[in-house]
PDB file of N, CA and C in Angstrom:
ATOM      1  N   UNK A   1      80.593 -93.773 -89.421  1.00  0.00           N
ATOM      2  CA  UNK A   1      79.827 -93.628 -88.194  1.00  0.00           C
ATOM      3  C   UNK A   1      79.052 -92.312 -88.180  1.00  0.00           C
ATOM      4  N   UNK A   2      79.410 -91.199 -88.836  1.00  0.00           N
ATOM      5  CA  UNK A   2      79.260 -90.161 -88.860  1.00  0.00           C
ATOM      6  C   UNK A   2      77.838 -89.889 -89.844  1.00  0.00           C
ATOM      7  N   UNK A   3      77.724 -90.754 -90.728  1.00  0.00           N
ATOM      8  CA  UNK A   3      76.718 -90.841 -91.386  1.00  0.00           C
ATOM      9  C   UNK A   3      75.567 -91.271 -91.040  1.00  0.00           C
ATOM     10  N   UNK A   4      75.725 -92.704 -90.113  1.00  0.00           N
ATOM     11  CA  UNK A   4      74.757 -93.160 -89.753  1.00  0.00           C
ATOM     12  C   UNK A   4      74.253 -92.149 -88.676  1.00  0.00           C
ATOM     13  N   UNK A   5      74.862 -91.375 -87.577  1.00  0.00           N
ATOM     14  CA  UNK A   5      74.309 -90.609 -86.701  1.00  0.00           C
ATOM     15  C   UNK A   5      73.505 -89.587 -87.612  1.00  0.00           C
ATOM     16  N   UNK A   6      73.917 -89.286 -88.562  1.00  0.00           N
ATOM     17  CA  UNK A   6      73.388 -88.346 -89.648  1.00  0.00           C
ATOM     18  C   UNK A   6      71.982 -88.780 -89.716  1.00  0.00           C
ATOM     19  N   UNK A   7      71.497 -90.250 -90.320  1.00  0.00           N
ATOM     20  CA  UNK A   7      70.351 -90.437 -90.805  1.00  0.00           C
ATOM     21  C   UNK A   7      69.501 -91.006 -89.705  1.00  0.00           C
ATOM     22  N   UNK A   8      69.852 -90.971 -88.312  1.00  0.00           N
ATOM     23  CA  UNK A   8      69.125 -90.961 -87.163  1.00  0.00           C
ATOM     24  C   UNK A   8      68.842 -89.939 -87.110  1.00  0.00           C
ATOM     25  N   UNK A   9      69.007 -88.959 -86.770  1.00  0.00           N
ATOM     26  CA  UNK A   9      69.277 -87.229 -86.710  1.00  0.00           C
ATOM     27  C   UNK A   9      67.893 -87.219 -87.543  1.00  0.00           C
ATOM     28  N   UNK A  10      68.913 -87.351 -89.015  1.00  0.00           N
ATOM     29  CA  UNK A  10      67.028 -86.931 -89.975  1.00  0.00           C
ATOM     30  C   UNK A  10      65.822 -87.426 -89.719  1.00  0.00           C
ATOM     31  N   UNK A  11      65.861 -88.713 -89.419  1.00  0.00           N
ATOM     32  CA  UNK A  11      64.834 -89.729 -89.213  1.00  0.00           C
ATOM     33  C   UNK A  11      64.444 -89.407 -88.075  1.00  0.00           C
ATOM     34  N   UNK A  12      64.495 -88.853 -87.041  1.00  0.00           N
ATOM     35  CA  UNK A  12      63.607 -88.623 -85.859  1.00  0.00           C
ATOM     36  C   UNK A  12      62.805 -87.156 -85.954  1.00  0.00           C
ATOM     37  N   UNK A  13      63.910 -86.522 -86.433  1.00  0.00           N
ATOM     38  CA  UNK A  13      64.161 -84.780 -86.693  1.00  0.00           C
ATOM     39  C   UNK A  13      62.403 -84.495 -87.814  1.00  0.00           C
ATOM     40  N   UNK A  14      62.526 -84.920 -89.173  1.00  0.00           N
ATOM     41  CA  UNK A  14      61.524 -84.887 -90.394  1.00  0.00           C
ATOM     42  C   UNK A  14      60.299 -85.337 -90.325  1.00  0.00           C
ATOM     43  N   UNK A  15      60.058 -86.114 -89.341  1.00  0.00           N
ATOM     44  CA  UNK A  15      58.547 -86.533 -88.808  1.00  0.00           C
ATOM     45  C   UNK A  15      58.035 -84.857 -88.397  1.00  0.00           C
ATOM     46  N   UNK A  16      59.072 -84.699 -87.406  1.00  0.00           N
ATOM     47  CA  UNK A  16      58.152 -83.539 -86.605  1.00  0.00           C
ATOM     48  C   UNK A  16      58.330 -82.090 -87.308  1.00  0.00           C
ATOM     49  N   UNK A  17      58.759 -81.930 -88.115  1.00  0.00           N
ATOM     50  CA  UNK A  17      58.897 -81.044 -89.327  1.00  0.00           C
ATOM     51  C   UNK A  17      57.604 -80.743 -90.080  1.00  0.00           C
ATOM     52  N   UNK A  18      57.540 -82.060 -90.335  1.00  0.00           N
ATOM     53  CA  UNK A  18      56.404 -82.641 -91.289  1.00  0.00           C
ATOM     54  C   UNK A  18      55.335 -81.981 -90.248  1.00  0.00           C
ATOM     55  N   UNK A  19      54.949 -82.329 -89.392  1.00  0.00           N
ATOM     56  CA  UNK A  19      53.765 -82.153 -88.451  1.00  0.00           C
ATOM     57  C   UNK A  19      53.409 -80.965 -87.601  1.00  0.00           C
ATOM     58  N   UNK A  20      54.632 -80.102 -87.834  1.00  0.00           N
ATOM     59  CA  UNK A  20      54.341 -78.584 -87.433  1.00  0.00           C
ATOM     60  C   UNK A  20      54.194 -77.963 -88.693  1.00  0.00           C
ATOM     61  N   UNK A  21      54.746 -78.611 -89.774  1.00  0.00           N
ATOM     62  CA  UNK A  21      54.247 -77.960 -90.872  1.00  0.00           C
ATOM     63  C   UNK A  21      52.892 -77.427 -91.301  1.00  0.00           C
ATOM     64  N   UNK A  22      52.548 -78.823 -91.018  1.00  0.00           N
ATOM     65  CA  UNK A  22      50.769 -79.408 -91.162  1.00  0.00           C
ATOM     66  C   UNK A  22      50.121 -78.384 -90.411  1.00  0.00           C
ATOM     67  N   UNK A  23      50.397 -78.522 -89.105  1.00  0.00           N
ATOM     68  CA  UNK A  23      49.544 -77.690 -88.418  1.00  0.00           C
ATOM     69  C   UNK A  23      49.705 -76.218 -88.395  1.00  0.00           C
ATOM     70  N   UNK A  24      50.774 -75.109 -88.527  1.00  0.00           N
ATOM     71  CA  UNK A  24      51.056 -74.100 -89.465  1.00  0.00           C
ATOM     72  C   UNK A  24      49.709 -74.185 -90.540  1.00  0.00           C
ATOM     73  N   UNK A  25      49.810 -74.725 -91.584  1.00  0.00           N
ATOM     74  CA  UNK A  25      49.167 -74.680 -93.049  1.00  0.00           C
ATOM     75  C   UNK A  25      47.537 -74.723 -92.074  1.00  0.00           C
ATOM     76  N   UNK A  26      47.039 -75.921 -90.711  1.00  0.00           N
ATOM     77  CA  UNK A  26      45.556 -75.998 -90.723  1.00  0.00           C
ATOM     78  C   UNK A  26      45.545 -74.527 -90.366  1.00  0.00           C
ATOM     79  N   UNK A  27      46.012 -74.115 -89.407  1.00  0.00           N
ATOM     80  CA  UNK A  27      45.662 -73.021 -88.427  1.00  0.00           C
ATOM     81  C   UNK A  27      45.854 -71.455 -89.416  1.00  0.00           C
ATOM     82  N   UNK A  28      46.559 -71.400 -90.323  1.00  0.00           N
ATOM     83  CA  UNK A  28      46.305 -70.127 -91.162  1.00  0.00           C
ATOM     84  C   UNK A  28      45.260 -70.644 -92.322  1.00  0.00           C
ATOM     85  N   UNK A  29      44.900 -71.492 -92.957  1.00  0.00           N
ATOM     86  CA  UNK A  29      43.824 -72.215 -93.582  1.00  0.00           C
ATOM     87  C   UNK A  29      42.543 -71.454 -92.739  1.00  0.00           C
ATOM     88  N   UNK A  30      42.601 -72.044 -91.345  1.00  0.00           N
ATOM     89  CA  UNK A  30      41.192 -72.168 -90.878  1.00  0.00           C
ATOM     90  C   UNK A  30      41.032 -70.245 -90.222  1.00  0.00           C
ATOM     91  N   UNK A  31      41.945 -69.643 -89.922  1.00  0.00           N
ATOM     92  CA  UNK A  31      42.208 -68.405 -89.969  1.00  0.00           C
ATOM     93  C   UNK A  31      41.118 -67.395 -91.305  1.00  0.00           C
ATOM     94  N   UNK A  32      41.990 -67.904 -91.858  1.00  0.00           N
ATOM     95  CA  UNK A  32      41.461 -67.642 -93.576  1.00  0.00           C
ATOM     96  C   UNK A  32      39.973 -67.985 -94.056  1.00  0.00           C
ATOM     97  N   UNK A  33      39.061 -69.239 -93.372  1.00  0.00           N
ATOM     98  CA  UNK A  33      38.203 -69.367 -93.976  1.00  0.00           C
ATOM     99  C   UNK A  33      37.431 -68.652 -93.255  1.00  0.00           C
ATOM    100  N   UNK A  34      37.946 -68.202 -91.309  1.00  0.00           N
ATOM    101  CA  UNK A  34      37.002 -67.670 -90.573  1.00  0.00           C
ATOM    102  C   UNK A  34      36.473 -66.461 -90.999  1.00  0.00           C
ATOM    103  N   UNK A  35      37.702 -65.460 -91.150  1.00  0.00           N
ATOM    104  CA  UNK A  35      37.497 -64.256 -91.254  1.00  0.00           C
ATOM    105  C   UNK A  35      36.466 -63.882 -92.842  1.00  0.00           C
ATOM    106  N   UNK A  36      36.536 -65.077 -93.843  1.00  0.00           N
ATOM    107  CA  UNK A  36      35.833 -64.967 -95.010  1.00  0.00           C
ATOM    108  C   UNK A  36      34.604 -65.175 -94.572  1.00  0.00           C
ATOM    109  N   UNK A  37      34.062 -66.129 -93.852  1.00  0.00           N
ATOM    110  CA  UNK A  37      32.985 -66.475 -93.519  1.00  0.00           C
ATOM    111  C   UNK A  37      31.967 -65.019 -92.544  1.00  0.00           C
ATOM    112  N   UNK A  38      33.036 -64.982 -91.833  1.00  0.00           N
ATOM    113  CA  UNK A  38      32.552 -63.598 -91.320  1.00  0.00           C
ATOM    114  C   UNK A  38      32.427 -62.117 -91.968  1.00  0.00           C
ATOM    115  N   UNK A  39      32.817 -62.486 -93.140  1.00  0.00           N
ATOM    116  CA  UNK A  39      32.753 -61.005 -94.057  1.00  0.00           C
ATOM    117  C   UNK A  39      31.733 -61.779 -94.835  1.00  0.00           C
ATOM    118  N   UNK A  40      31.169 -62.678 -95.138  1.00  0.00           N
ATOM    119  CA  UNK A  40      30.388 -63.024 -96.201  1.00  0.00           C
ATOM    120  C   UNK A  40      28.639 -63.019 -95.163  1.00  0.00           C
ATOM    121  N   UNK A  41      28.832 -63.109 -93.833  1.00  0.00           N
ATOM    122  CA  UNK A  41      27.709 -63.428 -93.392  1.00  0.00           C
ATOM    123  C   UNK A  41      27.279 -62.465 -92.068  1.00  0.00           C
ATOM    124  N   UNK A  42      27.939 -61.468 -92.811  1.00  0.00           N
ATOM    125  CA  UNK A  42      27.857 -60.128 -91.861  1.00  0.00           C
ATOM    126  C   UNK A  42      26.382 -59.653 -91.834  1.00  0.00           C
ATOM    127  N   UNK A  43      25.851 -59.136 -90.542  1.00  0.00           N
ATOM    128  CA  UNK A  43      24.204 -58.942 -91.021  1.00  0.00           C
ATOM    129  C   UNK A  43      23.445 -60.101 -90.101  1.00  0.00           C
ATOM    130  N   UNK A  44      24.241 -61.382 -90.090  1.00  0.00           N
ATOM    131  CA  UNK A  44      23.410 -62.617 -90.096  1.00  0.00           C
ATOM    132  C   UNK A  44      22.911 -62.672 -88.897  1.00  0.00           C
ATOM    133  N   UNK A  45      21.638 -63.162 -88.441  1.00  0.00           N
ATOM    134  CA  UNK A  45      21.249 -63.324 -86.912  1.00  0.00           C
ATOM    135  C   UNK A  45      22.517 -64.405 -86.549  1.00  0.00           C
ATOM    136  N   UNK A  46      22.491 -65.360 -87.475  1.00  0.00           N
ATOM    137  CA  UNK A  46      23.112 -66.694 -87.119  1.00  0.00           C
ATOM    138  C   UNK A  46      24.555 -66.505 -85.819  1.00  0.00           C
ATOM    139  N   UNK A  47      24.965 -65.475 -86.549  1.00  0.00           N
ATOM    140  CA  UNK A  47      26.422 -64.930 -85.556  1.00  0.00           C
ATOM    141  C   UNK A  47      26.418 -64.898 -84.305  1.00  0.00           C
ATOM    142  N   UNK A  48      25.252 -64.141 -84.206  1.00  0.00           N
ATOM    143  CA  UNK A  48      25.061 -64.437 -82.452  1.00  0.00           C
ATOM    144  C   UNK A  48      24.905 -65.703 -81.855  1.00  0.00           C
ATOM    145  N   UNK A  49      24.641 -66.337 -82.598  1.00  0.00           N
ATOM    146  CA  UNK A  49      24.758 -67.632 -82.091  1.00  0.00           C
ATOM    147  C   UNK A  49      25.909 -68.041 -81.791  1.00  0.00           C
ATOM    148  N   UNK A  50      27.262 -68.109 -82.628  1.00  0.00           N
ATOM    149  CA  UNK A  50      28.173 -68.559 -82.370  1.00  0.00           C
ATOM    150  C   UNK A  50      28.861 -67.548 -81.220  1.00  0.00           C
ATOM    151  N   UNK A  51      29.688 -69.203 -80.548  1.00  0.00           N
ATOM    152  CA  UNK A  51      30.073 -68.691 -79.020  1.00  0.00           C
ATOM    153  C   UNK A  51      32.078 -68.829 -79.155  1.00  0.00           C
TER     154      UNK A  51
END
């Protein structure tokens, strides 16, 4: 019995693991490409544009 509560446990538990993972990895990813983008296009009129 103890097992099966076990692999309910995992099975609800590893989805959402999985999916804060994900979003962790987008949000320092997109972190990462901002601040490059902004060191690469320093100078740019374009910047002011963005809001």
């Amino acid at each position: 019995m103890a097992g099966a509560i076990a692999i309910i446990a995992v099975l609800l538990i590893l989805p959402i693991l999985v999916i804060m993972t994900g979003a962790v990895g987008a949000f320092i990813l997109g972190q990462f490409l901002y601040r490059d983008a902004e060191i690469r296009n320093e100078g740019s009129e374009l910047l002011d544009l963005n809001l």
